[in-house]
C-alpha atoms as a PDB file:
ATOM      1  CA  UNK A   1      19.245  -4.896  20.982  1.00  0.00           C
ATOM      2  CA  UNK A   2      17.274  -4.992  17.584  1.00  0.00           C
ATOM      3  CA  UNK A   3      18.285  -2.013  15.132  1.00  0.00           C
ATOM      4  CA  UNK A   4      14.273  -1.655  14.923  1.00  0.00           C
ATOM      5  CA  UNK A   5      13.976  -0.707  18.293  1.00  0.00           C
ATOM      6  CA  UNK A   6      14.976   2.540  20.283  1.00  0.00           C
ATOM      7  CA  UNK A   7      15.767   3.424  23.610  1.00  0.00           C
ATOM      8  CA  UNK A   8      14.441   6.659  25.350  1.00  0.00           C
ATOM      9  CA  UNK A   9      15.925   7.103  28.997  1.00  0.00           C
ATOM     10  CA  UNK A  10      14.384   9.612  31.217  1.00  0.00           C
ATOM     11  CA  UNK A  11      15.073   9.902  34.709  1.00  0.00           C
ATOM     12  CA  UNK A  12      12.381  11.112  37.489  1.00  0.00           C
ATOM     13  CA  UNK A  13      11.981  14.142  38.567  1.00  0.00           C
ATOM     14  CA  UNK A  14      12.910  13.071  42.576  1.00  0.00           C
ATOM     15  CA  UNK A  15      16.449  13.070  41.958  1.00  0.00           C
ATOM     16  CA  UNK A  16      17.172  11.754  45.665  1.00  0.00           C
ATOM     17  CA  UNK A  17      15.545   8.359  45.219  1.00  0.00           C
ATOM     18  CA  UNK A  18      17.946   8.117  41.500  1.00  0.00           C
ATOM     19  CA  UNK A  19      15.341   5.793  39.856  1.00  0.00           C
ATOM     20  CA  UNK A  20      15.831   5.681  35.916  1.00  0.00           C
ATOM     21  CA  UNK A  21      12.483   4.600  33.561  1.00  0.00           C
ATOM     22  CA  UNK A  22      13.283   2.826  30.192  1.00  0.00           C
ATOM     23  CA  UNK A  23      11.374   2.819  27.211  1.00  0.00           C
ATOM     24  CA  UNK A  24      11.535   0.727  24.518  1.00  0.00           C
ATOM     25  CA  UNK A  25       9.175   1.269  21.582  1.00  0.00           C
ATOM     26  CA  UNK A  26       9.176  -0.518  17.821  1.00  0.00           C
ATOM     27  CA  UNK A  27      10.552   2.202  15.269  1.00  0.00           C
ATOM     28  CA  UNK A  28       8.790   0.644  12.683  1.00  0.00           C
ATOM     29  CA  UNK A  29       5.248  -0.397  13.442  1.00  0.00           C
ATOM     30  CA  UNK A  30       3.410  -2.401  11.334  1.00  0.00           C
ATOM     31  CA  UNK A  31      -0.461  -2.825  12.187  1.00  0.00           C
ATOM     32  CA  UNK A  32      -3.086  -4.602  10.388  1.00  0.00           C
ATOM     33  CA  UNK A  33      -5.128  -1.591  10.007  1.00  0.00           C
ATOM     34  CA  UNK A  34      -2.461   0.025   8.393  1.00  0.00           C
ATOM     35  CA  UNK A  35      -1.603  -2.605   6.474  1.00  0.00           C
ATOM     36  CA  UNK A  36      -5.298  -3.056   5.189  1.00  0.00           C
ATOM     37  CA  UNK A  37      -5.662   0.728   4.665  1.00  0.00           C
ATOM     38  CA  UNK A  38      -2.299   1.037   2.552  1.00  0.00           C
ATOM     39  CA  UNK A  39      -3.299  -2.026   0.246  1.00  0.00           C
ATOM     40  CA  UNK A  40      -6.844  -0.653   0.604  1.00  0.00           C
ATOM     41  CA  UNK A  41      -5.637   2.854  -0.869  1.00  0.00           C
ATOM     42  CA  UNK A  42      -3.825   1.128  -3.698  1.00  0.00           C
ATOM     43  CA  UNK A  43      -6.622  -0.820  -5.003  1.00  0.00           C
ATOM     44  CA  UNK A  44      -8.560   2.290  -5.040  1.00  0.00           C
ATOM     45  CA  UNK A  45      -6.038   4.635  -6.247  1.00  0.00           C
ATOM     46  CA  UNK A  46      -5.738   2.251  -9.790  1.00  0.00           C
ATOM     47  CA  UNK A  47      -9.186   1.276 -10.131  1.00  0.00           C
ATOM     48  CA  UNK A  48     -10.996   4.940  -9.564  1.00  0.00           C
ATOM     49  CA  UNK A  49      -9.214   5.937 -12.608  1.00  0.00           C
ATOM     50  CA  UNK A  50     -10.868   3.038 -14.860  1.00  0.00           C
ATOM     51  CA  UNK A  51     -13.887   2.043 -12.775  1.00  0.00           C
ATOM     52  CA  UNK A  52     -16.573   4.076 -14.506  1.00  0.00           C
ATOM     53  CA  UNK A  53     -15.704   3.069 -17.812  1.00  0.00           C
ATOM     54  CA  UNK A  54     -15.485  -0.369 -17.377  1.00  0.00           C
ATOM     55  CA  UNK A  55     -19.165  -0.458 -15.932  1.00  0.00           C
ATOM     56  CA  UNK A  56     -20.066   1.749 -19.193  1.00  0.00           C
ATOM     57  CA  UNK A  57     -18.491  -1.042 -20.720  1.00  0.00           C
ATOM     58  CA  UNK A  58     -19.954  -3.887 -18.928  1.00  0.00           C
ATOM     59  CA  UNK A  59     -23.450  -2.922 -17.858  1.00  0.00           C
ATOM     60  CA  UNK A  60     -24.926  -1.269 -14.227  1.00  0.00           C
ATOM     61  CA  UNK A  61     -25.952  -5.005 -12.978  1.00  0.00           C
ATOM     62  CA  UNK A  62     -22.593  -6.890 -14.316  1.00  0.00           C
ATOM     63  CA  UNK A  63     -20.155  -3.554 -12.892  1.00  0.00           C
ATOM     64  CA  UNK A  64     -21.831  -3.717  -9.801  1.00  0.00           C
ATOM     65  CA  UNK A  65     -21.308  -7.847  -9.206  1.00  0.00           C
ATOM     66  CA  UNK A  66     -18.104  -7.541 -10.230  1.00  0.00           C
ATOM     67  CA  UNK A  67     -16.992  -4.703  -8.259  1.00  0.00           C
ATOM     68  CA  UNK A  68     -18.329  -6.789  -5.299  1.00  0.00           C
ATOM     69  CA  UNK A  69     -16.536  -9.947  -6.416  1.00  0.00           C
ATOM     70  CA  UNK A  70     -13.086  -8.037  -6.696  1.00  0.00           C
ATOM     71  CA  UNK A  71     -13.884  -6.305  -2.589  1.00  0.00           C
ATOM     72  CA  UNK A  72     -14.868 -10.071  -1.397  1.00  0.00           C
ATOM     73  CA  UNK A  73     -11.373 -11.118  -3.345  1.00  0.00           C
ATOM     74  CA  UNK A  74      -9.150  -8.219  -2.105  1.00  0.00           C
ATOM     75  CA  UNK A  75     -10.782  -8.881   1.841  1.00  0.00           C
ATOM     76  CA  UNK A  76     -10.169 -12.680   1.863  1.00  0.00           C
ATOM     77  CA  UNK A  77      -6.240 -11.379   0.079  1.00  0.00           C
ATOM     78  CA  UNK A  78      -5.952  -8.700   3.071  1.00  0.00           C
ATOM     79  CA  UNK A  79      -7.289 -11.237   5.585  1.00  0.00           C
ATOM     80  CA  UNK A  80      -4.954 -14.263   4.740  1.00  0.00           C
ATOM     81  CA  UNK A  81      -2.052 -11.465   5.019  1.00  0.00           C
ATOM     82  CA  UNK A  82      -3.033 -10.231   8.397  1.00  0.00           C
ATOM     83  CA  UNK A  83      -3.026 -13.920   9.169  1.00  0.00           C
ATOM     84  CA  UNK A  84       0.515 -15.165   7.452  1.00  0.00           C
ATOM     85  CA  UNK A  85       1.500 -11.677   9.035  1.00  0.00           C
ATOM     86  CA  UNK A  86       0.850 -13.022  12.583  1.00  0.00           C
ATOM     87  CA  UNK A  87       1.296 -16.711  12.759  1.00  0.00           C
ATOM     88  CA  UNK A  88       5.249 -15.776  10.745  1.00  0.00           C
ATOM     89  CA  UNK A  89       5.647 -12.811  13.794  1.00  0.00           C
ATOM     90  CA  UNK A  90       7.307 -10.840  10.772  1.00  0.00           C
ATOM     91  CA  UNK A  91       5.613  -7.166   9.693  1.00  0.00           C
ATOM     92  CA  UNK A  92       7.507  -6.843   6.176  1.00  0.00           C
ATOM     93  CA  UNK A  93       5.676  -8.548   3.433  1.00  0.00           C
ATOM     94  CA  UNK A  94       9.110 -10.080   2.109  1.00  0.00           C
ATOM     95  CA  UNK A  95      10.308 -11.138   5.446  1.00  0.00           C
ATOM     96  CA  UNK A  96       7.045 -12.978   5.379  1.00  0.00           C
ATOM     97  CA  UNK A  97       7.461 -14.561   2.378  1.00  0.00           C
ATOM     98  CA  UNK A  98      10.659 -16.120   3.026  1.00  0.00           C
ATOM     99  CA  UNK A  99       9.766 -17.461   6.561  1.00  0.00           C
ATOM    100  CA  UNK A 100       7.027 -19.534   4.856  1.00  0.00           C
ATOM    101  CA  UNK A 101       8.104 -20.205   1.128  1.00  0.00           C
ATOM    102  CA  UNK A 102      11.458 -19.886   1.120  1.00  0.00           C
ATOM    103  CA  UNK A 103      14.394 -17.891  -0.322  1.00  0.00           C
ATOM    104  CA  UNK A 104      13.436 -17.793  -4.050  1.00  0.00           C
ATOM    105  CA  UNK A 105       9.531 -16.468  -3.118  1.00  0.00           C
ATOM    106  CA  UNK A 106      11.159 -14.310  -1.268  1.00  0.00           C
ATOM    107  CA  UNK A 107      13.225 -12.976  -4.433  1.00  0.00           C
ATOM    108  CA  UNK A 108      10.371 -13.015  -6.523  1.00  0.00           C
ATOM    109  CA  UNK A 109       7.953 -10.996  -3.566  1.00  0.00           C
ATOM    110  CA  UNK A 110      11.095  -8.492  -4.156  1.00  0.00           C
ATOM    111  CA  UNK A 111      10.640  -8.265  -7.795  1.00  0.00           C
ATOM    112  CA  UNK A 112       6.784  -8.152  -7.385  1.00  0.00           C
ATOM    113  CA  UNK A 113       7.392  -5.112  -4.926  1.00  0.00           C
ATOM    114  CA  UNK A 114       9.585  -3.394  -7.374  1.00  0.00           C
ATOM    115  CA  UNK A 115       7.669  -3.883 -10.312  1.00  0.00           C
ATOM    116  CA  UNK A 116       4.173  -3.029  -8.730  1.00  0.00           C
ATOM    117  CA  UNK A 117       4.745   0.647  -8.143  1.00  0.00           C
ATOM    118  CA  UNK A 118       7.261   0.670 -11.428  1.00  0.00           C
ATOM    119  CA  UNK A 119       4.382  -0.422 -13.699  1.00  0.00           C
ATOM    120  CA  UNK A 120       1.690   1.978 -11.522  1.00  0.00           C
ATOM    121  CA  UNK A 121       3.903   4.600 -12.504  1.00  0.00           C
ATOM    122  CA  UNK A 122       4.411   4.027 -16.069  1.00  0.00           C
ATOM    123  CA  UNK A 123       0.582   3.519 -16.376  1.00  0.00           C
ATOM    124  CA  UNK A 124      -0.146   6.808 -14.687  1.00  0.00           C
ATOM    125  CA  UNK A 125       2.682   8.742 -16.557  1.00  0.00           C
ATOM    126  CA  UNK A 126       0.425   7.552 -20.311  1.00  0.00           C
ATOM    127  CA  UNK A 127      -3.118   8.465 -17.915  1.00  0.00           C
ATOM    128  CA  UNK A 128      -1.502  11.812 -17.563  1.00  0.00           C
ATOM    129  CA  UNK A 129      -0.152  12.152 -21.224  1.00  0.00           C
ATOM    130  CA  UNK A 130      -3.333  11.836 -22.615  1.00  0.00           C
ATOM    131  CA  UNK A 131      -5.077  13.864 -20.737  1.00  0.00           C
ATOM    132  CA  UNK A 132      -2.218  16.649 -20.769  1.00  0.00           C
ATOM    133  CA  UNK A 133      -2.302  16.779 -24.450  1.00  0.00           C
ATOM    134  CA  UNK A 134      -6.555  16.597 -24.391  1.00  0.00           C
ATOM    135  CA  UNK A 135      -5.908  20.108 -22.077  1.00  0.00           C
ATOM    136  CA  UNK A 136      -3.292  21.866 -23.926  1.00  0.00           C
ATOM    137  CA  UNK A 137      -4.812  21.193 -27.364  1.00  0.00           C
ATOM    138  CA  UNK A 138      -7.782  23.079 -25.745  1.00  0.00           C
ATOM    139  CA  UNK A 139      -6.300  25.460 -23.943  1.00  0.00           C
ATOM    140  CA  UNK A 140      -4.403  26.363 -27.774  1.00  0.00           C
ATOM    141  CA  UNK A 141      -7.421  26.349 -29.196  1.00  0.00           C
ATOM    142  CA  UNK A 142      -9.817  28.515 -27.092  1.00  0.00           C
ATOM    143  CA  UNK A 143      -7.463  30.801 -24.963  1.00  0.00           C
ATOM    144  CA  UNK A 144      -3.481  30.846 -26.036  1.00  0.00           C
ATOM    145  CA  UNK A 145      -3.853  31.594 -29.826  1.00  0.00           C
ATOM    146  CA  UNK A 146      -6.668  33.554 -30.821  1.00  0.00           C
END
């Protein structure tokens, strides 16, 4: 039996007949929903931070056709990984990887899954040091010394 999958007997309540059901559901489900909703929430959770400025930057008409570019780019990504997803029968994006391309894109798709959230988080930690120091040089100003 896979390690991914789990076993739940339960026997009947009519204990003279002795019949015993077996379950077997996946630990670990993987659905394209989810898996569209997680990268979905990703994309989102970067570019919210930067979006307005960059169509300050850019212009209404430009911001907007780009912003639509990047969704038709990140659907046509999310679709060709629902597809690799199903025609490899694997659920884990490096799993994936190596079925079709082979041991060394599967180290690099480990390195890319490391460094993704690494650099997210060193980009948020300087988000939130500027903005911590904008807020405590105001708070100093207007309400802790007076």
């Amino acid at each position: 039996m896979n390690e991914n999958n789990i076993c739940v007997i339960e026997q009947e309540q009519n204990i003279s007949d002795g019949n015993i059901k077996v379950f077997v559901e996946q630990k670990n489900k993987s659905v394209p929903f989810m898996t569209f909703f997680n990268l979905s929430n990703s994309i989102v959770g970067t570019g919210v931070i930067s979006l307005a400025k960059a169509v300050e930057d850019s212009g209404v008409a430009l911001g907007i056709t780009l912003t639509f570019i990047s969704a038709v780019i990140g659907s046509f990504a999310s679709y060709l990984l629902i597809l690799c997803s199903r025609k490899s029968n694997e659920n884990s994006y490096p799993k994936m990887v190596k079925k079709i391309l082979g041991k060394k894109s599967y180290i690099l798709a480990i390195i890319c899954n490391f460094l993704l959230p690494f650099l997210m988080c060193i980009a948020y930690g300087l988000v939130i040091h500027e903005n911590i120091a904008m807020v405590f040089e105001y708070l100093s100003e207007n309400y802790l010394f007076r």
